[in-house]
C-alpha atoms as a PDB file:
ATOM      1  CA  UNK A   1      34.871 -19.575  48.078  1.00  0.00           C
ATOM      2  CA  UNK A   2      32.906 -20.560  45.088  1.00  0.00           C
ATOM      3  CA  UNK A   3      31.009 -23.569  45.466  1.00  0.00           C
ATOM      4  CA  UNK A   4      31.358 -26.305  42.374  1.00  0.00           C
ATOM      5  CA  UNK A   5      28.447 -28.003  40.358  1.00  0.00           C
ATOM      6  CA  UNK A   6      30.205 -30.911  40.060  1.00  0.00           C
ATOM      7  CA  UNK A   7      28.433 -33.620  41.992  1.00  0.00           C
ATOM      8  CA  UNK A   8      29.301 -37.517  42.849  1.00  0.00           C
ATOM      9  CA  UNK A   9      26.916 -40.598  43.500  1.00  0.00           C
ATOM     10  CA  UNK A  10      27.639 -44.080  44.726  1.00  0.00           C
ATOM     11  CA  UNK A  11      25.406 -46.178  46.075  1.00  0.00           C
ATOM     12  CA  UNK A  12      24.788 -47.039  49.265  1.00  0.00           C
ATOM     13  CA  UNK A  13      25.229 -50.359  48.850  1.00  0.00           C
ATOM     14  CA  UNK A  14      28.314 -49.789  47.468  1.00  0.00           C
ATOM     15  CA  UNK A  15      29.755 -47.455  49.883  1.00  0.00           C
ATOM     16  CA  UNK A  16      28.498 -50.427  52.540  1.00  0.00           C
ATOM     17  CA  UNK A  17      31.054 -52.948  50.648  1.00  0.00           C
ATOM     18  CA  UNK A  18      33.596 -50.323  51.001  1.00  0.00           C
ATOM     19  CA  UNK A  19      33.940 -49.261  54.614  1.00  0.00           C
ATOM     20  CA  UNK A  20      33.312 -53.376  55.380  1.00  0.00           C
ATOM     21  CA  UNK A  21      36.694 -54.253  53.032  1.00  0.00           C
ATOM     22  CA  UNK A  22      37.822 -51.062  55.166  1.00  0.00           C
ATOM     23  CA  UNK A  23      37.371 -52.694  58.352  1.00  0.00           C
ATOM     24  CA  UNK A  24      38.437 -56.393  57.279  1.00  0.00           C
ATOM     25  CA  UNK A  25      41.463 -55.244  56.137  1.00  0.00           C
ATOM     26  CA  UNK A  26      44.882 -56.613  58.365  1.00  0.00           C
ATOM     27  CA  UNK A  27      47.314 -54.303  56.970  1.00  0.00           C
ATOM     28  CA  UNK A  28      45.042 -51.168  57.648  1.00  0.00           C
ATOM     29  CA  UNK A  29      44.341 -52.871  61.198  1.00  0.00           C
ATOM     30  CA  UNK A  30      47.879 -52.489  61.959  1.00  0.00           C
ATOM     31  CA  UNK A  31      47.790 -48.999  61.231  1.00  0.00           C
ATOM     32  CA  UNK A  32      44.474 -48.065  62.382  1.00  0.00           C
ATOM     33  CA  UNK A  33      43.103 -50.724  64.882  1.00  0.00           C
ATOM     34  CA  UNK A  34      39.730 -52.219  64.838  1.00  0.00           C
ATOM     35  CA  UNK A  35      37.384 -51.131  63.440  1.00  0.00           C
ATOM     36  CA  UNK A  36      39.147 -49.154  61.129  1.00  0.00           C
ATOM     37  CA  UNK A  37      36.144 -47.128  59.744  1.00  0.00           C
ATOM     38  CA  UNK A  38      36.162 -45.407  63.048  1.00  0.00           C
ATOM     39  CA  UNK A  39      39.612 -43.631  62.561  1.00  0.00           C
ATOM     40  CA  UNK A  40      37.724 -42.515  58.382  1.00  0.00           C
ATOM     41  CA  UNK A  41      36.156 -40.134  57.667  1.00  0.00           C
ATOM     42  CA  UNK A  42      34.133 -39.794  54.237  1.00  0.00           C
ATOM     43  CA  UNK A  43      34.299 -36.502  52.660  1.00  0.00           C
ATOM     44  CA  UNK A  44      32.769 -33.636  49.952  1.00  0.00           C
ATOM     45  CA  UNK A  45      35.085 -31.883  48.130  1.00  0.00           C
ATOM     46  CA  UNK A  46      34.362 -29.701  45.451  1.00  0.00           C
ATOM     47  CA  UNK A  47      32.050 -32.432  44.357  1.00  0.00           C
ATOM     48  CA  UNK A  48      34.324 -35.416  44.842  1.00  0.00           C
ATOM     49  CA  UNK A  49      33.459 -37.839  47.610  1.00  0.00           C
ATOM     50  CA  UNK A  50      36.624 -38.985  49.306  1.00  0.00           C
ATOM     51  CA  UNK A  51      37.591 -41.102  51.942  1.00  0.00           C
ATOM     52  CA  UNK A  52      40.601 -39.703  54.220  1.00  0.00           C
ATOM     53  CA  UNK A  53      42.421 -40.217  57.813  1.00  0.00           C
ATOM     54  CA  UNK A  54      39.998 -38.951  59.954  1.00  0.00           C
ATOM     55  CA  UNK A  55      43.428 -37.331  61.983  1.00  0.00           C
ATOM     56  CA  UNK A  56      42.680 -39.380  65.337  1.00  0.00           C
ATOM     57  CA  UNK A  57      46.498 -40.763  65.117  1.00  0.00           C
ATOM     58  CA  UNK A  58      49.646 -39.314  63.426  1.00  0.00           C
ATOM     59  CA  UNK A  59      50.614 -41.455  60.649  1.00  0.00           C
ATOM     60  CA  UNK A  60      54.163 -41.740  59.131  1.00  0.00           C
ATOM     61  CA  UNK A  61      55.078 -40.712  55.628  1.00  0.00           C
ATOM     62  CA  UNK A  62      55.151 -44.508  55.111  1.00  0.00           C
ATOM     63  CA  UNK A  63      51.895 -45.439  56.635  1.00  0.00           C
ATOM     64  CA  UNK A  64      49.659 -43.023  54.703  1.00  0.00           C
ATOM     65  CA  UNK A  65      51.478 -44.562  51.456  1.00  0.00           C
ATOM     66  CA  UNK A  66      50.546 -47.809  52.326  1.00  0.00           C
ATOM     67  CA  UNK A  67      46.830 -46.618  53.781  1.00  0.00           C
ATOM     68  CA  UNK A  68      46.221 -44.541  50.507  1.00  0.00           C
ATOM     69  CA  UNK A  69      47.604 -47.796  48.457  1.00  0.00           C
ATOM     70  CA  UNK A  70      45.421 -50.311  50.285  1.00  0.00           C
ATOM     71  CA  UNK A  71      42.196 -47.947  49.993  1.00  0.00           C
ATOM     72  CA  UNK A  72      42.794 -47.263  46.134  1.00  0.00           C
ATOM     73  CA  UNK A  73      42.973 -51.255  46.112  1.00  0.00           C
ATOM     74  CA  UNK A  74      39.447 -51.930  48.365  1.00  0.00           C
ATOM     75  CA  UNK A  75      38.207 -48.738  46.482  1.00  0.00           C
ATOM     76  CA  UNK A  76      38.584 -50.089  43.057  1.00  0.00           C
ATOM     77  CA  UNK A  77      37.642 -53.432  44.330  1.00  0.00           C
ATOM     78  CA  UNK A  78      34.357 -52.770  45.808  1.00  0.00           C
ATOM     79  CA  UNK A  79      33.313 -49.985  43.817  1.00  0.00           C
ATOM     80  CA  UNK A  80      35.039 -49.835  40.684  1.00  0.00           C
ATOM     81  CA  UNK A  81      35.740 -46.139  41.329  1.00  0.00           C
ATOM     82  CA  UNK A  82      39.148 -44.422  42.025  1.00  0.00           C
ATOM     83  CA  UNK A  83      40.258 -42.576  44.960  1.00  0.00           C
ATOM     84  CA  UNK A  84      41.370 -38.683  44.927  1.00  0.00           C
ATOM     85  CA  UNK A  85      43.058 -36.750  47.849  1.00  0.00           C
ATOM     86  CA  UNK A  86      42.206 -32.722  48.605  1.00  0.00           C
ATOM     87  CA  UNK A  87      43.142 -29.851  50.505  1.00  0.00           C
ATOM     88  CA  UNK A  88      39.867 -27.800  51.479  1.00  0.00           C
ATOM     89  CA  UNK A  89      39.127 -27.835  55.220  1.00  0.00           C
ATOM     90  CA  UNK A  90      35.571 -26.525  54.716  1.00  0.00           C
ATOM     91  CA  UNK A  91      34.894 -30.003  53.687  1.00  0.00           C
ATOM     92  CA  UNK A  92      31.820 -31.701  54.735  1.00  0.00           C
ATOM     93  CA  UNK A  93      32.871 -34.903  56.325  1.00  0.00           C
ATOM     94  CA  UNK A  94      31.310 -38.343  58.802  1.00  0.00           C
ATOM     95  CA  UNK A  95      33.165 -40.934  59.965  1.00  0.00           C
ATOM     96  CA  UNK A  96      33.155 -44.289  57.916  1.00  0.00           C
ATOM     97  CA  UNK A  97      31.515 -45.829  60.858  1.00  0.00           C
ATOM     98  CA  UNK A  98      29.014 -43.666  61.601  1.00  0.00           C
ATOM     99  CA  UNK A  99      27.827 -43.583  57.527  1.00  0.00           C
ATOM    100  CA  UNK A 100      27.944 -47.370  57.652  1.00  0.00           C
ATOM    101  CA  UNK A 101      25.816 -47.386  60.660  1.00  0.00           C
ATOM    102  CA  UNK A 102      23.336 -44.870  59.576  1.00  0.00           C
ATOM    103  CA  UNK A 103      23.137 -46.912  56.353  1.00  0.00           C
ATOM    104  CA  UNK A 104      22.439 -50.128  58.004  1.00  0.00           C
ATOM    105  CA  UNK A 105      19.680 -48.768  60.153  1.00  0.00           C
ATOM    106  CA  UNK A 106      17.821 -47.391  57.004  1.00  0.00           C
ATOM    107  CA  UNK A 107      18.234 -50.808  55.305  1.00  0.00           C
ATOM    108  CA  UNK A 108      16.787 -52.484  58.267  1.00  0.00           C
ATOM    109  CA  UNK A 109      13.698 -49.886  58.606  1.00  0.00           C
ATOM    110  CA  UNK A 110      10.713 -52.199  57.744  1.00  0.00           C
ATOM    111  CA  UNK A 111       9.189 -48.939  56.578  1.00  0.00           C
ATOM    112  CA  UNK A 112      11.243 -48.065  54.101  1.00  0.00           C
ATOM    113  CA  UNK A 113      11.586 -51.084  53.092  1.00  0.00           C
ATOM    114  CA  UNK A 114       7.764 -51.389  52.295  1.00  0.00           C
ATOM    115  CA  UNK A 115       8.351 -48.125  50.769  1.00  0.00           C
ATOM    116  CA  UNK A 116      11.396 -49.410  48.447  1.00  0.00           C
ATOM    117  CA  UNK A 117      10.039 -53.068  47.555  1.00  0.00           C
ATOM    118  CA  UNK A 118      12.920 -54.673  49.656  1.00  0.00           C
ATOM    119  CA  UNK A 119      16.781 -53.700  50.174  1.00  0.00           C
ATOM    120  CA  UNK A 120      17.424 -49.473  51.011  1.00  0.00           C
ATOM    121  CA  UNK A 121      20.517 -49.376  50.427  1.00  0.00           C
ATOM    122  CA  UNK A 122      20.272 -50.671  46.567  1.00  0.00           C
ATOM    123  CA  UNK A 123      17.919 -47.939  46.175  1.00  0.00           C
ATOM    124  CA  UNK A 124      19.780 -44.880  47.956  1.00  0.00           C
ATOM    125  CA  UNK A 125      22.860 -43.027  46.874  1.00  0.00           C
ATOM    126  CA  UNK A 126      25.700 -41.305  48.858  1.00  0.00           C
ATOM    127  CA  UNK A 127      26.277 -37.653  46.829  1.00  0.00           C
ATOM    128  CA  UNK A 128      28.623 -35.193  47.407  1.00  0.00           C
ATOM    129  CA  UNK A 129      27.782 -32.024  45.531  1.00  0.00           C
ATOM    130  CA  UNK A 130      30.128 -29.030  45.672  1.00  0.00           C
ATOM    131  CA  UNK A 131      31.538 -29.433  49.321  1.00  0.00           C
ATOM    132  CA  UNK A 132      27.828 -30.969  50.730  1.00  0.00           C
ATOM    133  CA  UNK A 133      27.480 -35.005  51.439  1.00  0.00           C
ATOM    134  CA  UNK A 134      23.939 -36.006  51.715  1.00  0.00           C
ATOM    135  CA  UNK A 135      22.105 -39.555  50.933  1.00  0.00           C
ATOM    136  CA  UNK A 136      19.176 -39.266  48.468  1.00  0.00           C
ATOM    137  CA  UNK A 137      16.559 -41.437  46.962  1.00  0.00           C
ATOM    138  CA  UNK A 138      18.849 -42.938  43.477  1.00  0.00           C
ATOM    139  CA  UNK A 139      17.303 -41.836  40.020  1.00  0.00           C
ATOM    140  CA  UNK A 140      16.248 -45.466  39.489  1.00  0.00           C
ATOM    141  CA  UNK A 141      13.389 -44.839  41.844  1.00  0.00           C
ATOM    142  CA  UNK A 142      10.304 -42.069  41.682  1.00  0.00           C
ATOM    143  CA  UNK A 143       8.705 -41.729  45.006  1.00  0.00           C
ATOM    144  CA  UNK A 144       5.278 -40.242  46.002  1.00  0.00           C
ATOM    145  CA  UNK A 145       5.153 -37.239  47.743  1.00  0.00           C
ATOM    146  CA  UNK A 146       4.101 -38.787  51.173  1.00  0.00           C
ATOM    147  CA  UNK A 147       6.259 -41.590  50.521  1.00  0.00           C
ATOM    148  CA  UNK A 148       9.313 -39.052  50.201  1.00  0.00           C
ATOM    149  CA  UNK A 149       7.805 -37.439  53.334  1.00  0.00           C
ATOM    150  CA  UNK A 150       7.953 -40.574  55.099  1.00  0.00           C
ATOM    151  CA  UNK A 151      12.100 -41.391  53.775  1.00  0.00           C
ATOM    152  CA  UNK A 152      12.940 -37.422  54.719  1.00  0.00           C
ATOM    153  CA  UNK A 153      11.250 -37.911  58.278  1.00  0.00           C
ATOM    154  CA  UNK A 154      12.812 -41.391  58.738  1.00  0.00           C
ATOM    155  CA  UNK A 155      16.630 -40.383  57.449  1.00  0.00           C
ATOM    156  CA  UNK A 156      16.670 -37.229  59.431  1.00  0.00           C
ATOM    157  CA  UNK A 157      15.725 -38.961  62.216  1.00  0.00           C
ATOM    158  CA  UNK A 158      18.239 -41.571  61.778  1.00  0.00           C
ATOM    159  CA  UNK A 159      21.036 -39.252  60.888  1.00  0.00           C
ATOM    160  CA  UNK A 160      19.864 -37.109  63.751  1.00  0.00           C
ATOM    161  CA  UNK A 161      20.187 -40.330  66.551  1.00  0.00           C
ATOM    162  CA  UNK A 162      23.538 -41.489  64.905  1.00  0.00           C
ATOM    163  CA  UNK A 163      25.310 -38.609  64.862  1.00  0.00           C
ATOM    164  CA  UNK A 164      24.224 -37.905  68.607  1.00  0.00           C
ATOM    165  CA  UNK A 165      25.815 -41.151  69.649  1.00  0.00           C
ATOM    166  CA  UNK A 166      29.383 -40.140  69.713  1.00  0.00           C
ATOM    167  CA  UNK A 167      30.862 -36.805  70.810  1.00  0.00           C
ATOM    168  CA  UNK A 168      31.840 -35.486  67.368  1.00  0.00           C
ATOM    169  CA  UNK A 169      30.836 -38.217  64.332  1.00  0.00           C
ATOM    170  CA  UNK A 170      31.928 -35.744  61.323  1.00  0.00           C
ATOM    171  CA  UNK A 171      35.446 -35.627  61.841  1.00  0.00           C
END
């Protein structure tokens, strides 16, 4: 399969107000439970980043009109950004949770936040480029070389301890 060039940023922050309008949504509590980022996953597609039913329940024809509604809603919302649906299962793909925690525990790393002059999350982006999802250092910010040492070491690590916490996190 031939990869795309096409590549997608939002910003961490960003993608933080998301999954939390995600989770303090009623009408996608009904159909998910609580939290609902749990039963999300976040996506890379062909260099789209998407957020789909991670597949843990079966929803009706009805609910996944209503989930896919609400989301385009939050999406737009939160982010200003539109929502897209795709087919590929060779998809890279985390769980809206899991992001959102991994996220959070970079924002609160006093190192990085040395390193970024205060909030991580305003400073990091979410990318998906061609069917690969990673978090990078935004363009608004030029690092050192040990500084981008010390954010590689750090995220890995993080990414590494989050995604060990639950059986399978990416899907």
């Amino acid at each position: 399969m031939e990869q795309s060039n096409l590549k997608v940023r939002v910003a961490c922050d960003t993608m933080l107000k998301v999954i939390k309008g995600i989770d303090e949504n009623a009408e996608l509590q009904e159909i998910f439970g609580s939290p609902v980022s749990e039963a999300l996953t976040v996506i890379a597609e062909n260099g789209d980043l998407m957020i789909e039913d991670g597949g843990a329940i079966t929803l009706t024809d009805g609910e996944k009109e209503r989930f896919l509604s609400v989301l385009d809603s939050i999406v737009k919302h939160r982010s200003q950004h539109t929502i897209s649906q795709g087919d590929n299962a060779e998809r890279i793909r985390i769980r809206c949770d899991i992001l959102a925690a991994i996220i959070n525990e970079l924002d609160r790393n006093g190192e990085l936040r040395a390193i970024f002059g205060g909030s991580v999350s305003e400073a990091l982006v979410v990318i998906a480029e061609g069917d690969d999802l990673r978090i990078e250092v935004g363009d608004s910010i030029k690092l050192t070389e040990g500084q981008s040492s010390v954010f590689l070491g750090i995220l890995n690590q993080v990414v590494e301890n989050r995604t060990a916490i639950d059986d399978n996190p990416l899907t």
